[in-house]
Each structure stands twice: as structure tokens, then as C-alpha cells.
C-alpha atoms as a PDB file:
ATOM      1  CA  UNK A   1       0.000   0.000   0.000  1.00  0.00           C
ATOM      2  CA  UNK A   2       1.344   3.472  -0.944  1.00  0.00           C
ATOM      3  CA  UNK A   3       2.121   5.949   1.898  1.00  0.00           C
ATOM      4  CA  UNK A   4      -0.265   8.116   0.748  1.00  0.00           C
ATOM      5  CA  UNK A   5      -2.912   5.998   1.504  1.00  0.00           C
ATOM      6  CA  UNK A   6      -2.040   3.863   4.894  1.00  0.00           C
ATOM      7  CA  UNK A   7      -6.287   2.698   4.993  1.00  0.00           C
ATOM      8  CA  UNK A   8      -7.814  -0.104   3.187  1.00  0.00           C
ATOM      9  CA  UNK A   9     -10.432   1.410   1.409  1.00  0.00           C
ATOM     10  CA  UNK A  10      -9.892   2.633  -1.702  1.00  0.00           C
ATOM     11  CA  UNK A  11     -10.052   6.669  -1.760  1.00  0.00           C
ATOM     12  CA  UNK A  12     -13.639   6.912  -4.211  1.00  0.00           C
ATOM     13  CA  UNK A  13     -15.222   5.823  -1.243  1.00  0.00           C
ATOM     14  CA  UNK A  14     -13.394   7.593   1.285  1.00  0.00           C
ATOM     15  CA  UNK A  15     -14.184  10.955  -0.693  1.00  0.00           C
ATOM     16  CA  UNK A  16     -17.925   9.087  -0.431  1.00  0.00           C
ATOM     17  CA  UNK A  17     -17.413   9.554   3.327  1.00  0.00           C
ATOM     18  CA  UNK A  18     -16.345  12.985   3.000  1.00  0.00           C
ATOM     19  CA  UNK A  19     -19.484  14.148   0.943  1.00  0.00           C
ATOM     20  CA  UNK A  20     -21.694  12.459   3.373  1.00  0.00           C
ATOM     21  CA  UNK A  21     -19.900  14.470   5.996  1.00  0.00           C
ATOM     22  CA  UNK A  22     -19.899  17.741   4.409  1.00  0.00           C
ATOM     23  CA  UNK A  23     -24.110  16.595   3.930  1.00  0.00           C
ATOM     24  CA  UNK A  24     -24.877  16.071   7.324  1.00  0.00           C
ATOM     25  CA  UNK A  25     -22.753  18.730   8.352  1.00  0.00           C
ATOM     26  CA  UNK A  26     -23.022  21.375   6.225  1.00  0.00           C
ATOM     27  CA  UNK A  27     -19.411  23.260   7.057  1.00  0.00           C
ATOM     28  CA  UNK A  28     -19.756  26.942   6.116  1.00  0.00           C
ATOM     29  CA  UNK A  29     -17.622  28.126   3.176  1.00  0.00           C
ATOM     30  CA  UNK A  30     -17.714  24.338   1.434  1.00  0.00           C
ATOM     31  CA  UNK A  31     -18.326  24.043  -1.689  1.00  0.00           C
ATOM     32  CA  UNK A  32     -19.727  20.602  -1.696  1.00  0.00           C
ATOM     33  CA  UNK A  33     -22.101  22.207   1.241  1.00  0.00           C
ATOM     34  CA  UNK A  34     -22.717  25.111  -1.304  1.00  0.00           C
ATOM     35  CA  UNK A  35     -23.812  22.126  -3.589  1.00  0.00           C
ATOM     36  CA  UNK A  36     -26.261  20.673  -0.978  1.00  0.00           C
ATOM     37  CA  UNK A  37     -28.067  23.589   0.126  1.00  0.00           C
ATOM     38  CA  UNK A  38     -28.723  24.521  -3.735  1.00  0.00           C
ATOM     39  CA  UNK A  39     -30.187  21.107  -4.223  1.00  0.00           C
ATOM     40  CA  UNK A  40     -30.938  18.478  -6.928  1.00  0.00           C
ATOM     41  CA  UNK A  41     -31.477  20.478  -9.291  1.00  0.00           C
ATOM     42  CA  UNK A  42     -28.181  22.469  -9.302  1.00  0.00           C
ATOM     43  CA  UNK A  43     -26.280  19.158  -8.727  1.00  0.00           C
ATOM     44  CA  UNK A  44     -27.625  17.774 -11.516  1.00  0.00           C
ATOM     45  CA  UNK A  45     -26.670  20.672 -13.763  1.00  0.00           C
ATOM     46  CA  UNK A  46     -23.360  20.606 -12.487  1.00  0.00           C
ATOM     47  CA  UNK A  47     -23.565  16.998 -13.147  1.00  0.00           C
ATOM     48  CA  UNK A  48     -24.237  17.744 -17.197  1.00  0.00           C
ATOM     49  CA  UNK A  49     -21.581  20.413 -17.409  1.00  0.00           C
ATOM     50  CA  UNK A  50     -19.121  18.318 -16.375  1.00  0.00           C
ATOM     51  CA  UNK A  51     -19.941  15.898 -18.734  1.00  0.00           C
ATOM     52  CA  UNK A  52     -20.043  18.391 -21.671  1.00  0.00           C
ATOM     53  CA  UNK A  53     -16.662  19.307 -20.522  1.00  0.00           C
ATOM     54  CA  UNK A  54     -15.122  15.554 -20.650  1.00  0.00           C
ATOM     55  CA  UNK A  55     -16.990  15.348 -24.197  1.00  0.00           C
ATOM     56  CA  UNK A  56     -15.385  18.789 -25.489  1.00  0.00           C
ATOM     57  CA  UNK A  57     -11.852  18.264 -23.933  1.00  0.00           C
ATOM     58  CA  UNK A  58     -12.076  14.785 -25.524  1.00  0.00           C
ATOM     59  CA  UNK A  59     -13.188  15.386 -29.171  1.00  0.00           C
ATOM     60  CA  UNK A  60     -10.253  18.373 -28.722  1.00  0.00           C
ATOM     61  CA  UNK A  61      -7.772  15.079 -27.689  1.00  0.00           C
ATOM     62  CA  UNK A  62      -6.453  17.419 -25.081  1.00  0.00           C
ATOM     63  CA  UNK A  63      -5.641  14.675 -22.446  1.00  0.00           C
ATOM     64  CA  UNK A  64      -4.539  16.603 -18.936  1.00  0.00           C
ATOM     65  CA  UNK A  65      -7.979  17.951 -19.789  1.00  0.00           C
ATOM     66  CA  UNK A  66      -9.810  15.183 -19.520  1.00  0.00           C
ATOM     67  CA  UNK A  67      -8.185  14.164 -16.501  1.00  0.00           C
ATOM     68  CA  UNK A  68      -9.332  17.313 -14.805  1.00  0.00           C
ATOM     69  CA  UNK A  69     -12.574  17.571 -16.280  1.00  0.00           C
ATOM     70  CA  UNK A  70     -13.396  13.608 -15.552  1.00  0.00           C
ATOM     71  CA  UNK A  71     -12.522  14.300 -11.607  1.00  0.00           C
ATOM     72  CA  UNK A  72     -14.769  17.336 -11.489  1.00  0.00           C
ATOM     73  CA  UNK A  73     -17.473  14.781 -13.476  1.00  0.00           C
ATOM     74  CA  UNK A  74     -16.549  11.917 -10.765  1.00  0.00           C
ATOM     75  CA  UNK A  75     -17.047  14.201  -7.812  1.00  0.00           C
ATOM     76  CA  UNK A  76     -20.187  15.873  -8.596  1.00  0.00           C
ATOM     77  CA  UNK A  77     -21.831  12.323  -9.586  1.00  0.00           C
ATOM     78  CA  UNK A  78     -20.711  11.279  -6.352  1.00  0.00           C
ATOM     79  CA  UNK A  79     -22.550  14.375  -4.485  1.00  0.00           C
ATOM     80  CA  UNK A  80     -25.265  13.659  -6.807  1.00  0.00           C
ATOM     81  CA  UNK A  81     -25.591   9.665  -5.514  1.00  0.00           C
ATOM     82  CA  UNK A  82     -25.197  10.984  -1.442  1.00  0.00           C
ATOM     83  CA  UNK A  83     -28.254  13.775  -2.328  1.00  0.00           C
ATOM     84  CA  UNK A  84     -30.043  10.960  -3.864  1.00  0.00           C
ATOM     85  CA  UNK A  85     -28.844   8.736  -0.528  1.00  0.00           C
ATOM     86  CA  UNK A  86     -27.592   6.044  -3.408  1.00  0.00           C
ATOM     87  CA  UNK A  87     -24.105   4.120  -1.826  1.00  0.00           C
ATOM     88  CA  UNK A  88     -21.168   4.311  -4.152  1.00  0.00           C
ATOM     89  CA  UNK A  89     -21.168   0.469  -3.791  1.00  0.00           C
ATOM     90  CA  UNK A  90     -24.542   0.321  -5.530  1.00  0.00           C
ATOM     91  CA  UNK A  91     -23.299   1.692  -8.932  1.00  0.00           C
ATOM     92  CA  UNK A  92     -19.614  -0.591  -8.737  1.00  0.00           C
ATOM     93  CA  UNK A  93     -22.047  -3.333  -8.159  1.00  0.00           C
ATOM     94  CA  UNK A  94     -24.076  -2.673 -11.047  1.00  0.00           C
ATOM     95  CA  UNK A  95     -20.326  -2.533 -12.835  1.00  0.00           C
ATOM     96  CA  UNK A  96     -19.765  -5.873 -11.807  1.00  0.00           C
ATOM     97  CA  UNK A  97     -23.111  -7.400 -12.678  1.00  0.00           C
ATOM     98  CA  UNK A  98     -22.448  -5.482 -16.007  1.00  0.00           C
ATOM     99  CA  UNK A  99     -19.040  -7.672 -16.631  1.00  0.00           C
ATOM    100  CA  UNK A 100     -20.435 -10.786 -16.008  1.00  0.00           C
ATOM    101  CA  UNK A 101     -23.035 -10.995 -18.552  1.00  0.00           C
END
């Protein structure tokens, strides 16, 4: 294991535990609390932006971009699941099921 992470689960679903946090907690200044007290409906845009943006930085085969623009696409999809009180585990599952058939 890599001295950067010293726990056994695997950091998507410690950041999982972070967002739940930052839900139930609602720190001032946060932007993932911003997020929350907007709502679904501003998630979910954020959500399609950041989708756009992996789509445009792709077809533009600009690579560090998509790496920056997929983590901003992975993070707000996982604030989307905690608003929607779906477990990251849920959606690997699904993965899973998906790679057996």
C-alpha cells in the first residue's frame, strides 16, 4: 500500500465519506455544502456540465484535460448519488453485474 494511503479502502469511497460528511454537516464556506443547500437540481446541472466538458476536452484530444474535467465529473456524480442517498457500492455493483453478462 502506498504511503499516501495507509487505509484499506480505496479513496472513491473515502471521498464518499467525505461528501456524506460535508451533507450532514453542512461546514460553512464548502463548496460541496454550497452544492447541498442549492439542491438536486443544481447538482444535476453541475452533473451535465461536467460531462459536456469531458466530451469537449475529448473530441479536442487534449488529455490533462480530460483528466481534470473527468474528476470534477466523478465528484459531482458522487454528491449527486449521497443527495439521492444512493451508496457508491450500488453503482460498482451494477459494474460488476455489467461484466459478467
Amino acid at each position: 500500500m502506498s504511503e499516501k494511503n495507509k487505509t484499506d479502502k480505496p479513496f472513491l469511497y473515502e471521498l464518499e465519506v467525505l461528501l456524506k460528511q460535508r451533507q450532514k454537516d453542512r461546514p460553512e464556506g464548502s463548496y460541496t455544502t454550497h452544492l447541498f443547500n442549492e439542491g438536486i437540481d443544481k447538482i444535476s446541472q453541475k452533473v451535465g456540465e461536467e460531462a459536456v466538458e469531458v466530451v469537449i476536452a475529448s473530441k479536442n484530444r487534449d488529455r490533462d484535460e480530460v483528466v481534470y474535467e473527468s474528476a470534477d465529473l466523478i465528484y459531482h456524480l458522487l454528491v449527486l448519488l449521497a443527495e439521492q442517498g444512493i451508496p457508491f457500492e450500488e453503482v460498482v455493483s451494477e459494474l460488476q453485474r455489467r461484466s459478467r453478462s
